[in-house]
Structures are given as C-alpha cells and as structure tokens.
Protein backbone atom coordinates (compact mmCIF):
# COMPACT_ATOMS: atom_id res chain seq x y z
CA UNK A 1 2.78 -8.10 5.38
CA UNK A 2 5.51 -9.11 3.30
CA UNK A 3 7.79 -7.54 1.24
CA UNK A 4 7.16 -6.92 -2.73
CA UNK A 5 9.21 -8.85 -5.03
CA UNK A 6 12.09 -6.63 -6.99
CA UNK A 7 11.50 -7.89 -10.34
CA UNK A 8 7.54 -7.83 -12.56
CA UNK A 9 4.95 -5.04 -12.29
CA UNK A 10 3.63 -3.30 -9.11
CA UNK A 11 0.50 -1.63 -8.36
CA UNK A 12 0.15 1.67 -6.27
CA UNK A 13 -2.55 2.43 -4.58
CA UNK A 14 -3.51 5.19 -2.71
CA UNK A 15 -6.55 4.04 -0.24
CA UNK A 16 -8.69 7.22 0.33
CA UNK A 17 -12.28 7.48 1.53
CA UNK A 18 -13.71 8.34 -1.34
CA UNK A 19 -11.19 6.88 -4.24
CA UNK A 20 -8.77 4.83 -5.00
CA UNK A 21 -5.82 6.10 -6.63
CA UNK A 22 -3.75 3.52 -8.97
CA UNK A 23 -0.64 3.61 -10.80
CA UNK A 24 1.51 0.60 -12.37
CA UNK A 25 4.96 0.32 -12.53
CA UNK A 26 6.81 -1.05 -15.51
CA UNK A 27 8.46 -4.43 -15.14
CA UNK A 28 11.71 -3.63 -14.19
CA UNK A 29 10.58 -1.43 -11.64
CA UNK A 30 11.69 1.87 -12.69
CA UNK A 31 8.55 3.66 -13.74
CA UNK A 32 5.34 4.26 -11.77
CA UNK A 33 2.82 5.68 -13.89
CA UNK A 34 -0.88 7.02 -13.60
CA UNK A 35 -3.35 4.16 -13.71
CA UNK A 36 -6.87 4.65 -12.42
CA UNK A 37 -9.11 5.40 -9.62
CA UNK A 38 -11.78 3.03 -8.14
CA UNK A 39 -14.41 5.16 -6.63
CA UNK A 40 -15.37 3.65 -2.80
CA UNK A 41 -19.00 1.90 -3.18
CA UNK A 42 -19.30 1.24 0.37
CA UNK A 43 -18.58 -2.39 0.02
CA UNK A 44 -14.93 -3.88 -0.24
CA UNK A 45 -15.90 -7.14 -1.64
CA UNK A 46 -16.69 -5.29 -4.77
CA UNK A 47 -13.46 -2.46 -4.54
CA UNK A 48 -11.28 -5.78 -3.80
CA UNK A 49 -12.53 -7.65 -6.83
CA UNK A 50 -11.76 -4.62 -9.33
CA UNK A 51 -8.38 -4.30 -7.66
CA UNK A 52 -7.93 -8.05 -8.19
CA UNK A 53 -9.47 -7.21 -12.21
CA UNK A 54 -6.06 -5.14 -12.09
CA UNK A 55 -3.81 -7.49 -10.94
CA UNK A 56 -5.10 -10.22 -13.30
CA UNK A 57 -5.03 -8.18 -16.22
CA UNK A 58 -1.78 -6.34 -15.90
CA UNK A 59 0.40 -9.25 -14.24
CA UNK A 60 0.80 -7.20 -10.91
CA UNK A 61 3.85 -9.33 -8.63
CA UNK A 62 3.15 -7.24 -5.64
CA UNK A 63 1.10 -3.83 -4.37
CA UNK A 64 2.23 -0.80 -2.76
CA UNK A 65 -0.24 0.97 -0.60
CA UNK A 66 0.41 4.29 0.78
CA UNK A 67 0.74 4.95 4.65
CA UNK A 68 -0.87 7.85 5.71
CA UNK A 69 1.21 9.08 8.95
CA UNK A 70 1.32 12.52 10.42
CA UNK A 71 3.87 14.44 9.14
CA UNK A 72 5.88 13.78 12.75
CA UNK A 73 5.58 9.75 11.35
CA UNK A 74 2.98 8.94 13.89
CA UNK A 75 0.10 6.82 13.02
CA UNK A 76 -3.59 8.56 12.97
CA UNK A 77 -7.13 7.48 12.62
CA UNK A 78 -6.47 7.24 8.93
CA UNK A 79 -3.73 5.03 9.58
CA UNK A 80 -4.96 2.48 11.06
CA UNK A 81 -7.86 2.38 8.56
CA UNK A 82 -5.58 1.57 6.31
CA UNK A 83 -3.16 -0.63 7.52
CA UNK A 84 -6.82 -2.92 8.17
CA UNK A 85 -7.48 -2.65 4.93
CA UNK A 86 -4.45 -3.92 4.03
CA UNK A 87 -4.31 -6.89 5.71
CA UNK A 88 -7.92 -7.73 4.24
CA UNK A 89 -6.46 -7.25 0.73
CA UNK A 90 -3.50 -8.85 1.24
CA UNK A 91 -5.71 -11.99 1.73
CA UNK A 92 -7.89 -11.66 -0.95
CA UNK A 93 -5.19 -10.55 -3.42
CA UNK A 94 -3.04 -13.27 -2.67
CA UNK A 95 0.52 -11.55 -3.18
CA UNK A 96 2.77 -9.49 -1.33
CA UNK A 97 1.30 -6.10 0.17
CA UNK A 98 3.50 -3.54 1.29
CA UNK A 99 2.80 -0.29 2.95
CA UNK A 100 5.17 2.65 1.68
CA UNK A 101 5.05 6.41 3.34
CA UNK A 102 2.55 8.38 1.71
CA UNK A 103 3.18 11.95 3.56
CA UNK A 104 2.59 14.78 1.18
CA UNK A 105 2.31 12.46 -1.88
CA UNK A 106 -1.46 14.04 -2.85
CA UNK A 107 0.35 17.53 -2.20
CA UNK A 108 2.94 17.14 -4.50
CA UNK A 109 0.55 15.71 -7.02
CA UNK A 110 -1.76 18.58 -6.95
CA UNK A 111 1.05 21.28 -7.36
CA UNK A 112 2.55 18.94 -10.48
CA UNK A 113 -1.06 19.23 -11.44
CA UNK A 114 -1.73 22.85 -11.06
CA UNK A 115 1.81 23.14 -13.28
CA UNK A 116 0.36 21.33 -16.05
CA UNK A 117 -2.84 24.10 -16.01
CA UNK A 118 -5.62 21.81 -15.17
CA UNK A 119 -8.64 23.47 -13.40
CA UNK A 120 -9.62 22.65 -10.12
CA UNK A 121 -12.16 19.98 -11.31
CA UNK A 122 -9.60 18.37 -13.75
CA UNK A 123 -7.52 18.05 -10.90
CA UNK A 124 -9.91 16.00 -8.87
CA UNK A 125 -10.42 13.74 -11.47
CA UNK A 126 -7.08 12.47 -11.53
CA UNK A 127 -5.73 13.70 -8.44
CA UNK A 128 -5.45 10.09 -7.01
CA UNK A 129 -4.31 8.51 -9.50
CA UNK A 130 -1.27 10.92 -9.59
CA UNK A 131 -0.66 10.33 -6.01
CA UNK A 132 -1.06 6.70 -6.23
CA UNK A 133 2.00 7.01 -8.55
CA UNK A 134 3.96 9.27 -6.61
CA UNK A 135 3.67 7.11 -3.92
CA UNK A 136 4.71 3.87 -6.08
CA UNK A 137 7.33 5.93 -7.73
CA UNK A 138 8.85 7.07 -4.10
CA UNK A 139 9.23 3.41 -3.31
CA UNK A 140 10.92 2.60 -6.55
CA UNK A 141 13.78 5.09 -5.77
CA UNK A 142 14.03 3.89 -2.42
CA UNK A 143 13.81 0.51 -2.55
CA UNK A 144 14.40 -1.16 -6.35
C-alpha cells in the first residue's frame, strides 16, 4: 500500500459485510463528507467497478479504507478481510490505498445519528456512509 497524496479529493470507505460506506473529501483535504453506500452483491468485480464509477466521476487522488482492529489495536478476522480486500482494490483502482484506524468510527456515527432524531431504520440507511466519513475525516486531522 502506499500512501495517499495530500492534495485532490479522497474517498472513504468503510468495507463492511453487508455495505459499503462512502464519503468524499473536498480537494484540499479538509472536509470528509457523507457519500454513499454500495450494498455487497456477493461479487467484487461488480462492488470494485462502482467504486471505480466513484473515482472516475468525482476525480478521487487516493482512498482511505477503514481498519477494523480490536479496540487493544490487534488485528481480527475482520481485519484481515479487509486488508485482502484492499490489496485487490488497490490493483484494480489503480491509485494509492491507504488503510486508516476505524475503531469506534460506526459508534460514534450512530450516537451523532441518534442526536439528529433519526429512527432506528433511518439510521441504518445511512449509518455507513456516516462512518465512512468519520473515518476519512479522522485521517484528515491526523494526517493533512
């Protein structure tokens, strides 16, 4: 993996089993915001080609993908699923994939959610994407 650039847009993603949480970041690398999801198919030929859709259209430099560790920093099943995954997009995709600590990231995007007053089932529906951006937005602050 190599590193993101530090200038242009990044995308966020967080890589679950079911979704795909996705958030963009502004061009100067300040801003992570709330994209999409990609619901999981079964087949990552077709998830890779819509994330590639989003990388075409929105003139993504480089993608942050969130790590899943325990919260002691170890590495888990989940883990290691996706740091696989990443390598396979990182081919396809053709530009810098990063991996960024994810730990409590869906957590903190469901009790920002539950602030805002959405029901259970709103918060489901966007739920990834949120995290996705709180992930992206993390790396921002620590690294741009």
């Amino acid at each position: 993996m190599t590193e993101v650039p530090n200038s242009g847009r990044l995308l966020g993603l967080d890589l679950g089993d079911v979704r795909v949480g996705v958030a963009i970041s502004d061009g100067l690398q300040v801003l992570a915001t709330p994209y999409s999801t990609i619901k999981r198919v079964g087949d990552r030929k077709v998830e890779f080609a819509q994330i590639q859709e989003l990388v075409s259209e929105n003139e993504i430099v480089g993608v942050v993908v969130g790590e899943p560790l325990n919260l002691d920093g170890s590495s888990s099943v989940q883990t290691d699923k996706v740091r696989s995954e990443v390598k396979a997009l990182e081919g396809v995709l053709g530009i810098p994939v990063q991996l960024s600590d994810e730990r409590l990231s869906s957590v903190e995007g469901n009790k920002s959610l539950q602030g805002a007053g959405l029901s259970g089932h709103d918060r489901r529906e966007v739920i990834d994407s949120v995290a996705a951006a709180i992930i992206l937005q993390a790396f921002l602050d620590t690294n741009c």
